[in-house]
N, C-alpha and C. Protein backbone atom coordinates (compact mmCIF):
# COMPACT_ATOMS: atom_id res chain seq x y z
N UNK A 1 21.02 -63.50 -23.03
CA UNK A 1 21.83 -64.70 -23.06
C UNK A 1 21.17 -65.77 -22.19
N UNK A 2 21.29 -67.06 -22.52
CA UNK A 2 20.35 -67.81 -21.82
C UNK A 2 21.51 -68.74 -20.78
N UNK A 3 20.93 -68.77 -19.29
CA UNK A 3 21.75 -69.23 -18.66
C UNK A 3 22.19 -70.68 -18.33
N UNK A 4 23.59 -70.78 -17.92
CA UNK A 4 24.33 -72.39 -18.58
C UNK A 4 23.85 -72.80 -17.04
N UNK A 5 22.79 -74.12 -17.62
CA UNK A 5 22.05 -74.62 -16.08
C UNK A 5 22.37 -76.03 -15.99
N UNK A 6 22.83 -76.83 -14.50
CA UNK A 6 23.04 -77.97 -14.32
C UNK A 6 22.14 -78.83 -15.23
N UNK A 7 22.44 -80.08 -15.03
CA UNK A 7 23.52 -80.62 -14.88
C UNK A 7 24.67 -80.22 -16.11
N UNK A 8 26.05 -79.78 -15.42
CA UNK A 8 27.17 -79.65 -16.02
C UNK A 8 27.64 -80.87 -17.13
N UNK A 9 27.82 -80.76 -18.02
CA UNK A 9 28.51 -81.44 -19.36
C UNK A 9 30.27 -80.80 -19.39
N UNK A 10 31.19 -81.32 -19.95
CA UNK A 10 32.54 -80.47 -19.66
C UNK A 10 32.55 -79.15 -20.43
N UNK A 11 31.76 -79.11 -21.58
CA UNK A 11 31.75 -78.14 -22.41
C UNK A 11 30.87 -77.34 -21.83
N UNK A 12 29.76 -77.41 -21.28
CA UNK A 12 28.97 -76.60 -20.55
C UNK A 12 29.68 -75.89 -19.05
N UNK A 13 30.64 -77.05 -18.66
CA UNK A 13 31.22 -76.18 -17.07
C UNK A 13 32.30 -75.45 -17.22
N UNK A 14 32.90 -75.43 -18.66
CA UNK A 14 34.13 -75.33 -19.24
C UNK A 14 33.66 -72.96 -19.82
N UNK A 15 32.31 -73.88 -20.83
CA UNK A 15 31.57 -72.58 -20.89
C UNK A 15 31.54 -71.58 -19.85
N UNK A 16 31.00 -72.03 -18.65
CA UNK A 16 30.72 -71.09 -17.84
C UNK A 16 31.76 -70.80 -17.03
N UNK A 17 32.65 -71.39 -16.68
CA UNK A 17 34.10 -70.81 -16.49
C UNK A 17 34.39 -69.49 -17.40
N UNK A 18 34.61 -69.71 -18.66
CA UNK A 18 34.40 -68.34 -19.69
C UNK A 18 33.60 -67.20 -19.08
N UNK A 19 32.67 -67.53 -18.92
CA UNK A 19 31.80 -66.42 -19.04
C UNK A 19 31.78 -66.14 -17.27
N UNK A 20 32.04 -66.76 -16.56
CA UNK A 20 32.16 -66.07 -14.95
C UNK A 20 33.37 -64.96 -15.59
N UNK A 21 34.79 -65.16 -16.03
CA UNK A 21 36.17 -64.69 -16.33
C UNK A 21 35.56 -63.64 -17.30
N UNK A 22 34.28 -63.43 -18.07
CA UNK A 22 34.43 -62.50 -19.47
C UNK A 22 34.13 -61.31 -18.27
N UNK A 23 33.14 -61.47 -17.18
CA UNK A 23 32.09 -60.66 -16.10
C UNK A 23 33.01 -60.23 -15.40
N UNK A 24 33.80 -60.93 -14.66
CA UNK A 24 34.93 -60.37 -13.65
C UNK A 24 35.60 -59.49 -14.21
N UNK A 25 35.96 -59.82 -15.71
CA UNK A 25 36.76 -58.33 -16.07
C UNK A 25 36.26 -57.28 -16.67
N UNK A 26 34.74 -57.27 -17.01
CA UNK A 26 34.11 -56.13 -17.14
C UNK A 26 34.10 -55.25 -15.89
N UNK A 27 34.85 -55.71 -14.57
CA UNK A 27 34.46 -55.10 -13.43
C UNK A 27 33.33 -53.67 -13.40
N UNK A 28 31.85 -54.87 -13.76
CA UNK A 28 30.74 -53.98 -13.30
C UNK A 28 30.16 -54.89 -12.75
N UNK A 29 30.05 -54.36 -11.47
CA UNK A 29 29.62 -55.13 -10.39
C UNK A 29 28.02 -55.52 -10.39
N UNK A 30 27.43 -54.66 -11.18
CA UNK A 30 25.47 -55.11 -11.66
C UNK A 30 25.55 -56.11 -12.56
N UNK A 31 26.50 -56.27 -13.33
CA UNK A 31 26.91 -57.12 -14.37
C UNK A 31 26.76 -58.48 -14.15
N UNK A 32 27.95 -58.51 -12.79
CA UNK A 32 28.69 -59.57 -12.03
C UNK A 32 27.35 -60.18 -10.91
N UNK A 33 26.81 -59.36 -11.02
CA UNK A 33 26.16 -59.76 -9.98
C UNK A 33 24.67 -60.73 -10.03
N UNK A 34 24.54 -60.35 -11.23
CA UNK A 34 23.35 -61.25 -11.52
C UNK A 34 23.45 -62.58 -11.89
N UNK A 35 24.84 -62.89 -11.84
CA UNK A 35 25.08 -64.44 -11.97
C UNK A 35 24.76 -65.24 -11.16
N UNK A 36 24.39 -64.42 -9.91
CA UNK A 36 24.59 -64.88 -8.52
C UNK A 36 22.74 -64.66 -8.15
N UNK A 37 22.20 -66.02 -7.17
CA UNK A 37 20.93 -66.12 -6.66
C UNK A 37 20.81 -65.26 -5.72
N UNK A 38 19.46 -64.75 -5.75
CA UNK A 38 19.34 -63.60 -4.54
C UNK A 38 19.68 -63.44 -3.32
N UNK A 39 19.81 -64.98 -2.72
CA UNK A 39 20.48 -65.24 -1.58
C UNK A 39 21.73 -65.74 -1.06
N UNK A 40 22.26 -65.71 -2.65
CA UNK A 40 24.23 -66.16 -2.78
C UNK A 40 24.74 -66.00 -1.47
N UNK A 41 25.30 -67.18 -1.46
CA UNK A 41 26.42 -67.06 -0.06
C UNK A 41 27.63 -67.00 -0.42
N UNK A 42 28.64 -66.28 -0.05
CA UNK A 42 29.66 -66.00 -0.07
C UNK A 42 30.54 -65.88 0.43
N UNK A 43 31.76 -67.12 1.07
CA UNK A 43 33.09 -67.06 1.66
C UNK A 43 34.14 -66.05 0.80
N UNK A 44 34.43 -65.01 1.60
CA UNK A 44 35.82 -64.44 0.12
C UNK A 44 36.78 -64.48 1.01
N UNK A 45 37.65 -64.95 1.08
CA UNK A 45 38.86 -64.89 2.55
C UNK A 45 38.21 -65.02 3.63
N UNK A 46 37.86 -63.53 4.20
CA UNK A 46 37.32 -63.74 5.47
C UNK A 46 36.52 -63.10 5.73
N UNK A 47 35.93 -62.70 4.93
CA UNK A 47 34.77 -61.91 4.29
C UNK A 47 33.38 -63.22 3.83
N UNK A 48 32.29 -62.90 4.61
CA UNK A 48 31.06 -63.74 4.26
C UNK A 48 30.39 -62.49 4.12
N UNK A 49 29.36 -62.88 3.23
CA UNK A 49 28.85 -62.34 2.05
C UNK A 49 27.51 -62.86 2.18
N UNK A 50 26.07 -62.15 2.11
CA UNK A 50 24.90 -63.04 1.31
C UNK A 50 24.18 -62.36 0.50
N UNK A 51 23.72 -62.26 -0.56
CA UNK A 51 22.52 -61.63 -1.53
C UNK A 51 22.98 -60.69 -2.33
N UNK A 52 22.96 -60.42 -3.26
CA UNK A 52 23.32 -59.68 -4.63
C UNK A 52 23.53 -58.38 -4.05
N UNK A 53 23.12 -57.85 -3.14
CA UNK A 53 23.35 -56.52 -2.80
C UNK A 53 24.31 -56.47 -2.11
N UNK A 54 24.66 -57.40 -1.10
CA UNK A 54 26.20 -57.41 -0.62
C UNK A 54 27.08 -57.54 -1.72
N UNK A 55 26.91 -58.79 -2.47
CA UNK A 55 27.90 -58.93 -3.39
C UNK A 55 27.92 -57.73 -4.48
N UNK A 56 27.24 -57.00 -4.98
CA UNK A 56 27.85 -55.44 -5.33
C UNK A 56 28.42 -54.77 -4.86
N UNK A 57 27.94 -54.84 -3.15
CA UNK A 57 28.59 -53.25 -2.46
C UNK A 57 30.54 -53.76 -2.63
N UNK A 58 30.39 -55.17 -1.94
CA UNK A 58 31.97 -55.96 -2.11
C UNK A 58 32.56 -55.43 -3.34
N UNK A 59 32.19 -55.98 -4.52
CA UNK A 59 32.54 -55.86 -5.75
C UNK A 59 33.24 -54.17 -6.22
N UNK A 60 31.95 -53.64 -5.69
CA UNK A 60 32.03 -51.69 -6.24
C UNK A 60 33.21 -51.82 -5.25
N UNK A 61 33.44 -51.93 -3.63
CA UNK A 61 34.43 -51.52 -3.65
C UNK A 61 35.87 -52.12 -3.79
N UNK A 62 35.65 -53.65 -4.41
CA UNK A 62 36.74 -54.12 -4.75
C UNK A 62 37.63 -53.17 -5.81
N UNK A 63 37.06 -53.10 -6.98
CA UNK A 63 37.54 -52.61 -8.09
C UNK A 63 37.68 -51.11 -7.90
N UNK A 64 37.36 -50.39 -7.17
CA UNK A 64 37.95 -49.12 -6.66
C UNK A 64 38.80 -49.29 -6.40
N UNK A 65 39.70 -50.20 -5.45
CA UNK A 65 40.72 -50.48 -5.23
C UNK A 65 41.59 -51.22 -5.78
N UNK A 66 41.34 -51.76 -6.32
CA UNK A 66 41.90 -52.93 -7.57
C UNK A 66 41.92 -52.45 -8.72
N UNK A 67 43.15 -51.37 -9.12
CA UNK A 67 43.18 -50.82 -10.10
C UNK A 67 43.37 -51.44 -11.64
N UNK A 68 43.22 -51.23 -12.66
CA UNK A 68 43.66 -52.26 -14.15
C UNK A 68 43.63 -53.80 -14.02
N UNK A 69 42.55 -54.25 -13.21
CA UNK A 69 42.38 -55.46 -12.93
C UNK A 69 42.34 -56.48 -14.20
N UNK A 70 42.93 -57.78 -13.93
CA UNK A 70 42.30 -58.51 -15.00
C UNK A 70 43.03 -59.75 -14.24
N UNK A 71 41.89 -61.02 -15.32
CA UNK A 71 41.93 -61.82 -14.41
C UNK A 71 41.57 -62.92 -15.26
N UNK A 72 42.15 -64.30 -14.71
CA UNK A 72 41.93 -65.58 -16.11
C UNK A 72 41.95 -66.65 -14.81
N UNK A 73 40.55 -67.40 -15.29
CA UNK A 73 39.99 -68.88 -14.70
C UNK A 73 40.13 -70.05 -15.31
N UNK A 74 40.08 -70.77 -14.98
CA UNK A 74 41.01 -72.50 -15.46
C UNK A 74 39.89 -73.06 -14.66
N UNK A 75 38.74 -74.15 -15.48
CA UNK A 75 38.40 -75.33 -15.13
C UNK A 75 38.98 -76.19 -14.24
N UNK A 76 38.47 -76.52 -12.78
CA UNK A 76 39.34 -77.72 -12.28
C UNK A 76 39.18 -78.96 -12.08
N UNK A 77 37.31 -78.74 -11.66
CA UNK A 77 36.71 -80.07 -11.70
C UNK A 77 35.25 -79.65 -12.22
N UNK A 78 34.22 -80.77 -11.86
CA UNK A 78 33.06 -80.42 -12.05
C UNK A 78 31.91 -81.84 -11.53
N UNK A 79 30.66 -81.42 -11.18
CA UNK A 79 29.97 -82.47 -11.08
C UNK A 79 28.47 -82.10 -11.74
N UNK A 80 27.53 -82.38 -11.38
CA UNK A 80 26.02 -81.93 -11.66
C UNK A 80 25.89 -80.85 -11.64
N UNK A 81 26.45 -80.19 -10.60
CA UNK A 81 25.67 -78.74 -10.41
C UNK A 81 27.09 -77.83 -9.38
N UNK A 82 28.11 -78.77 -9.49
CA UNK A 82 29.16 -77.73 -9.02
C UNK A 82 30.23 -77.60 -10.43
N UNK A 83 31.07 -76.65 -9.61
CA UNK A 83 32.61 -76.00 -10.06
C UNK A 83 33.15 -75.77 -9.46
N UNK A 84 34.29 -75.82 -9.75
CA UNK A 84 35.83 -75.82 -8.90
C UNK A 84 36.80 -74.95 -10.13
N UNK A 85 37.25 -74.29 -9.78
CA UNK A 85 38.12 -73.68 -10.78
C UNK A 85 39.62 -72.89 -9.50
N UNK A 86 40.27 -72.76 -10.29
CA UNK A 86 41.31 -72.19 -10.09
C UNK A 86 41.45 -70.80 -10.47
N UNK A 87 41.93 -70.11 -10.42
CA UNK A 87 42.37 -68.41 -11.21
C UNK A 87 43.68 -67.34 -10.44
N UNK A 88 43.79 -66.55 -11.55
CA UNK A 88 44.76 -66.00 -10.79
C UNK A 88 44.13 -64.43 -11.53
N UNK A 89 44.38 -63.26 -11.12
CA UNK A 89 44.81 -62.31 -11.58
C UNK A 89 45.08 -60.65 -10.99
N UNK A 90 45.39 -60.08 -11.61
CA UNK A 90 47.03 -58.96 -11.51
C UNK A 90 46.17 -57.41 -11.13
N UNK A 91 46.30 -56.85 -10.33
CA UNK A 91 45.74 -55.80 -10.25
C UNK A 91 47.20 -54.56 -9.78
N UNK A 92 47.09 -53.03 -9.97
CA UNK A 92 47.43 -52.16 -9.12
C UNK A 92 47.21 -51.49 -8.22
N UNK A 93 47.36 -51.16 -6.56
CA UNK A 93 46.39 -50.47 -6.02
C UNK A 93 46.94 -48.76 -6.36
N UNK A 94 46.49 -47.59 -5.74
CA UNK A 94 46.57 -46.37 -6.28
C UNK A 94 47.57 -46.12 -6.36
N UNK A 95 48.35 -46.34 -4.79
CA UNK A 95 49.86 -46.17 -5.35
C UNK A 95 51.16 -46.97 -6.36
N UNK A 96 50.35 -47.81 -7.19
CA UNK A 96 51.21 -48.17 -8.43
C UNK A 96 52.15 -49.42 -8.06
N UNK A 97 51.68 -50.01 -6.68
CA UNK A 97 52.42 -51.13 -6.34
C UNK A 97 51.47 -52.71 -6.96
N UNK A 98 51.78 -53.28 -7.97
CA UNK A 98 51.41 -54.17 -8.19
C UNK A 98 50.92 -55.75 -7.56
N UNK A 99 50.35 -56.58 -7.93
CA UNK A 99 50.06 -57.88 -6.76
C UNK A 99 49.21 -58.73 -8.01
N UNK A 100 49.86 -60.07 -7.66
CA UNK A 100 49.06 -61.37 -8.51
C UNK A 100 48.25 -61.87 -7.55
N UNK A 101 46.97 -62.06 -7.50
CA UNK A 101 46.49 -63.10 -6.73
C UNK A 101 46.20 -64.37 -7.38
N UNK A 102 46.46 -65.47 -6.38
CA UNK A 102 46.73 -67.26 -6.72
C UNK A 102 45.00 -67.28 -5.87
N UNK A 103 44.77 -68.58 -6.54
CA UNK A 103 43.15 -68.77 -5.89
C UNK A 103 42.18 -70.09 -6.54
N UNK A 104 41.36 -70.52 -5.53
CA UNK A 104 40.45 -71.67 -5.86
C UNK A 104 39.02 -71.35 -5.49
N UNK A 105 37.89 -71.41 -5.97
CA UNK A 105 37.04 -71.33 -5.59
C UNK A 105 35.73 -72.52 -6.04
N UNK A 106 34.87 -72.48 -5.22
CA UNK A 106 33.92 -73.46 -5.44
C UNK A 106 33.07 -73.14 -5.32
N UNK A 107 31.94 -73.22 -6.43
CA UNK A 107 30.93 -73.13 -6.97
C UNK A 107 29.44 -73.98 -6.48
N UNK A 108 28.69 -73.99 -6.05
CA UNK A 108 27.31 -74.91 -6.70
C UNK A 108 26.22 -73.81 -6.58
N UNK A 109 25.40 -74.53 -7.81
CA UNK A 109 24.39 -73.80 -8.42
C UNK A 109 23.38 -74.50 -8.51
N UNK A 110 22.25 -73.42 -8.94
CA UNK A 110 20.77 -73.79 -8.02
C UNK A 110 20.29 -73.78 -9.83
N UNK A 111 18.95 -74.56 -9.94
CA UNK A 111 18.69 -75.16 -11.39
C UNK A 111 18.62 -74.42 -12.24
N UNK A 112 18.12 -72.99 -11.62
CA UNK A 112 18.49 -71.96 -13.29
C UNK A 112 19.78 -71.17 -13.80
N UNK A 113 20.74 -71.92 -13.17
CA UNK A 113 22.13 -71.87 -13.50
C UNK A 113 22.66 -70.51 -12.65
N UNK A 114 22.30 -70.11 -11.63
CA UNK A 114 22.70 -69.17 -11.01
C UNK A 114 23.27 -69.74 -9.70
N UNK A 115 24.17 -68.81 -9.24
CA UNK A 115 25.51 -69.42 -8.33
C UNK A 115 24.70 -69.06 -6.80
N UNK A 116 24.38 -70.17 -6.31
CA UNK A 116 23.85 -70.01 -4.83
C UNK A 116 25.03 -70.35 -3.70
N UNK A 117 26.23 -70.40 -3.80
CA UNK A 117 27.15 -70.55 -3.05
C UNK A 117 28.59 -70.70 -3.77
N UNK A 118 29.45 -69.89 -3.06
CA UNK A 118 30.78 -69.59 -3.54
C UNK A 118 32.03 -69.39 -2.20
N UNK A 119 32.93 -70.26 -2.23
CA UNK A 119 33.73 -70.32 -1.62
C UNK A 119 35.25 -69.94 -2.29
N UNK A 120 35.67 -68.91 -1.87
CA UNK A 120 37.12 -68.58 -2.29
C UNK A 120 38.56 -68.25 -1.84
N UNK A 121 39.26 -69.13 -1.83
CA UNK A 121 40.57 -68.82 -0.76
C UNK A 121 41.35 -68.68 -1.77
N UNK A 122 42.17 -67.15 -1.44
CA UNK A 122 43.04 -66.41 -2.41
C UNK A 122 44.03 -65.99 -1.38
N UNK A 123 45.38 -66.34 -2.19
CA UNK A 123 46.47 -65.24 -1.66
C UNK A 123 46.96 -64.34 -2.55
N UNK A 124 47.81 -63.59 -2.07
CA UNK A 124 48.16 -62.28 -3.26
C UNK A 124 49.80 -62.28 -2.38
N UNK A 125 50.25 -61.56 -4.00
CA UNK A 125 51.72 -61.41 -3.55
C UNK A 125 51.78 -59.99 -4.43
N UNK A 126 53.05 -59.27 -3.60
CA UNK A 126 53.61 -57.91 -4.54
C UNK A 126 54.20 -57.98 -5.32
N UNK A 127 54.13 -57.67 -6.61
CA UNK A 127 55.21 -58.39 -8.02
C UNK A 127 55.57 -56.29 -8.25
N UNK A 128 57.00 -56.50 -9.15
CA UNK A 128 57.11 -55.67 -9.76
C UNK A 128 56.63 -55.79 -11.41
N UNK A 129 55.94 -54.31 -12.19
CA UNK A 129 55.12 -53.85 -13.06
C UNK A 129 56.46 -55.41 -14.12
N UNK A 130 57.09 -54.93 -14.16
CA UNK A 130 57.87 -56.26 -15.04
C UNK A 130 57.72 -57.42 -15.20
N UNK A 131 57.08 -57.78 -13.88
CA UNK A 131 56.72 -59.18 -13.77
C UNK A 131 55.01 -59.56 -14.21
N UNK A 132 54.54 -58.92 -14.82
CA UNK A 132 52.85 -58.86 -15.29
C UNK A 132 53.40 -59.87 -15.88
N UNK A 133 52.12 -60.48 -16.31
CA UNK A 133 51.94 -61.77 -16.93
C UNK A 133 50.94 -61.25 -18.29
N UNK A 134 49.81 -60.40 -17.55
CA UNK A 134 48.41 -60.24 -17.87
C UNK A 134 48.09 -59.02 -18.76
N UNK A 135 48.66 -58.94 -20.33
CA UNK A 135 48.68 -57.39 -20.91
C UNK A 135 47.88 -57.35 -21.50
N UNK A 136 46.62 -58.30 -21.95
CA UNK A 136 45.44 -57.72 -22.76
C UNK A 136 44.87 -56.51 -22.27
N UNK A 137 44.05 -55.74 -23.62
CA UNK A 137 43.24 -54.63 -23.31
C UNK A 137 42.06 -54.34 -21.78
N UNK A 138 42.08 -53.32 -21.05
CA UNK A 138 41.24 -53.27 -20.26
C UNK A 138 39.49 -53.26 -20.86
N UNK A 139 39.22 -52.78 -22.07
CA UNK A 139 38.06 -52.98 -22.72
C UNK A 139 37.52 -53.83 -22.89
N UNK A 140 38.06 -55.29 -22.96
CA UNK A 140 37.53 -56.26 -23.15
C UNK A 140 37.40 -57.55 -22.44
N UNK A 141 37.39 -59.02 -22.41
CA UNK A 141 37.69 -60.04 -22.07
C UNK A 141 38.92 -60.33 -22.79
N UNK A 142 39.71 -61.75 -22.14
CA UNK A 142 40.68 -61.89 -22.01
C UNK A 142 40.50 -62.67 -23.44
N UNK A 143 41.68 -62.35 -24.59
CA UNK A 143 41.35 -62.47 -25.93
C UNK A 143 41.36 -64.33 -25.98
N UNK A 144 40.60 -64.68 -27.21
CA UNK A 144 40.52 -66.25 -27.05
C UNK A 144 42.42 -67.41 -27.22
N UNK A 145 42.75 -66.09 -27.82
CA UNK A 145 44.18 -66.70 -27.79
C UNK A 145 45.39 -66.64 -27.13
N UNK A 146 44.66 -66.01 -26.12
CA UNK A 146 45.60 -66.04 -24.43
C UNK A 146 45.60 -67.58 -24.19
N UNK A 147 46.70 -67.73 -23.59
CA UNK A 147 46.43 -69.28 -22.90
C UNK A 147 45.82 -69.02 -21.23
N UNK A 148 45.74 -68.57 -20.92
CA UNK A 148 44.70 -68.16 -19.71
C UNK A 148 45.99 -68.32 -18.69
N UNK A 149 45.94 -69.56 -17.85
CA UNK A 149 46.38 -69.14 -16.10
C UNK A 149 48.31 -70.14 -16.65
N UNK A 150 49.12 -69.37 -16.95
CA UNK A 150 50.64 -69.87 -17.28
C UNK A 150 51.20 -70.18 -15.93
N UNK A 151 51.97 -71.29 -16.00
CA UNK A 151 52.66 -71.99 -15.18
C UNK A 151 52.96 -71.50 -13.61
N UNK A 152 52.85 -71.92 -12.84
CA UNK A 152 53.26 -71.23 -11.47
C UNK A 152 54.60 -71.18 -10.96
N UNK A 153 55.11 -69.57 -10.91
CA UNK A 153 56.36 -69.80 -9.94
C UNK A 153 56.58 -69.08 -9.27
């Protein structure tokens, strides 16, 4: 696949919004990870992060813990070579207690379209299994006729 490289067009930052969201829910972290420049920096809460090998070890053990994860990104802004997006999504941890996380992160990328810095401030809340939002298949990406991130309340 050939990678979506600055300068951003809306359809191009819009694109790669997609395709960060198709990677996150393959939760494979070798996958996920090559989106990212060898020396990616990474704010995650409170967690800093640098180089593809951190950002796996993070990742592997995110999704160990982040059971039936899935997860949908919304375009927020864009310029030359950044992104801003919004996202939210729904995981279980082992013991079957559910949680949405709300979240913004920011993007800029280095010319061969790979993410050399990422900033992300997320909160999470405990929902009961009733309150999912998020029921597509775990096999796949989030189908094209989801409306992605529904109203906040």
């Amino acid at each position: 696949m050939t990678a979506i490289k600055p300068p951003f067009s809306l359809d191009a930052a819009t694109a790669k919004v997609r395709a960060a969201e198709d990677a996150w829910n393959s939760r494979d972290p070798q996958r996920v990870s090559l989106a990212y420049s060898e020396n990616s920096e990474w704010r995650n809460r409170d967690q800093f992060l640098r180089g593809r090998n951190q950002i796996r070890a993070f990742l592997t053990g995110k999704w160990e813990r982040e059971l039936d994860y899935r997860l949908t990104k919304s375009l927020w802004s864009f310029t030359d070579n950044r992104i801003a997006v919004r996202f939210q999504y729904e995981y279980h941890n082992a013991s079957g207690q559910w949680f949405r996380a709300y979240g913004n992160e920011l993007w800029e990328f280095d010319e061969e379209g790979l993410m050399r810095r990422r900033e992300a401030s997320i909160n999470e809340v405990p929902i009961d299994a009733s309150e999912r939002k998020f029921h597509w298949p775990l096999s796949g990406p989030r189908p094209a006729d989801d409306a992605g991130i529904p109203a906040i309340r």
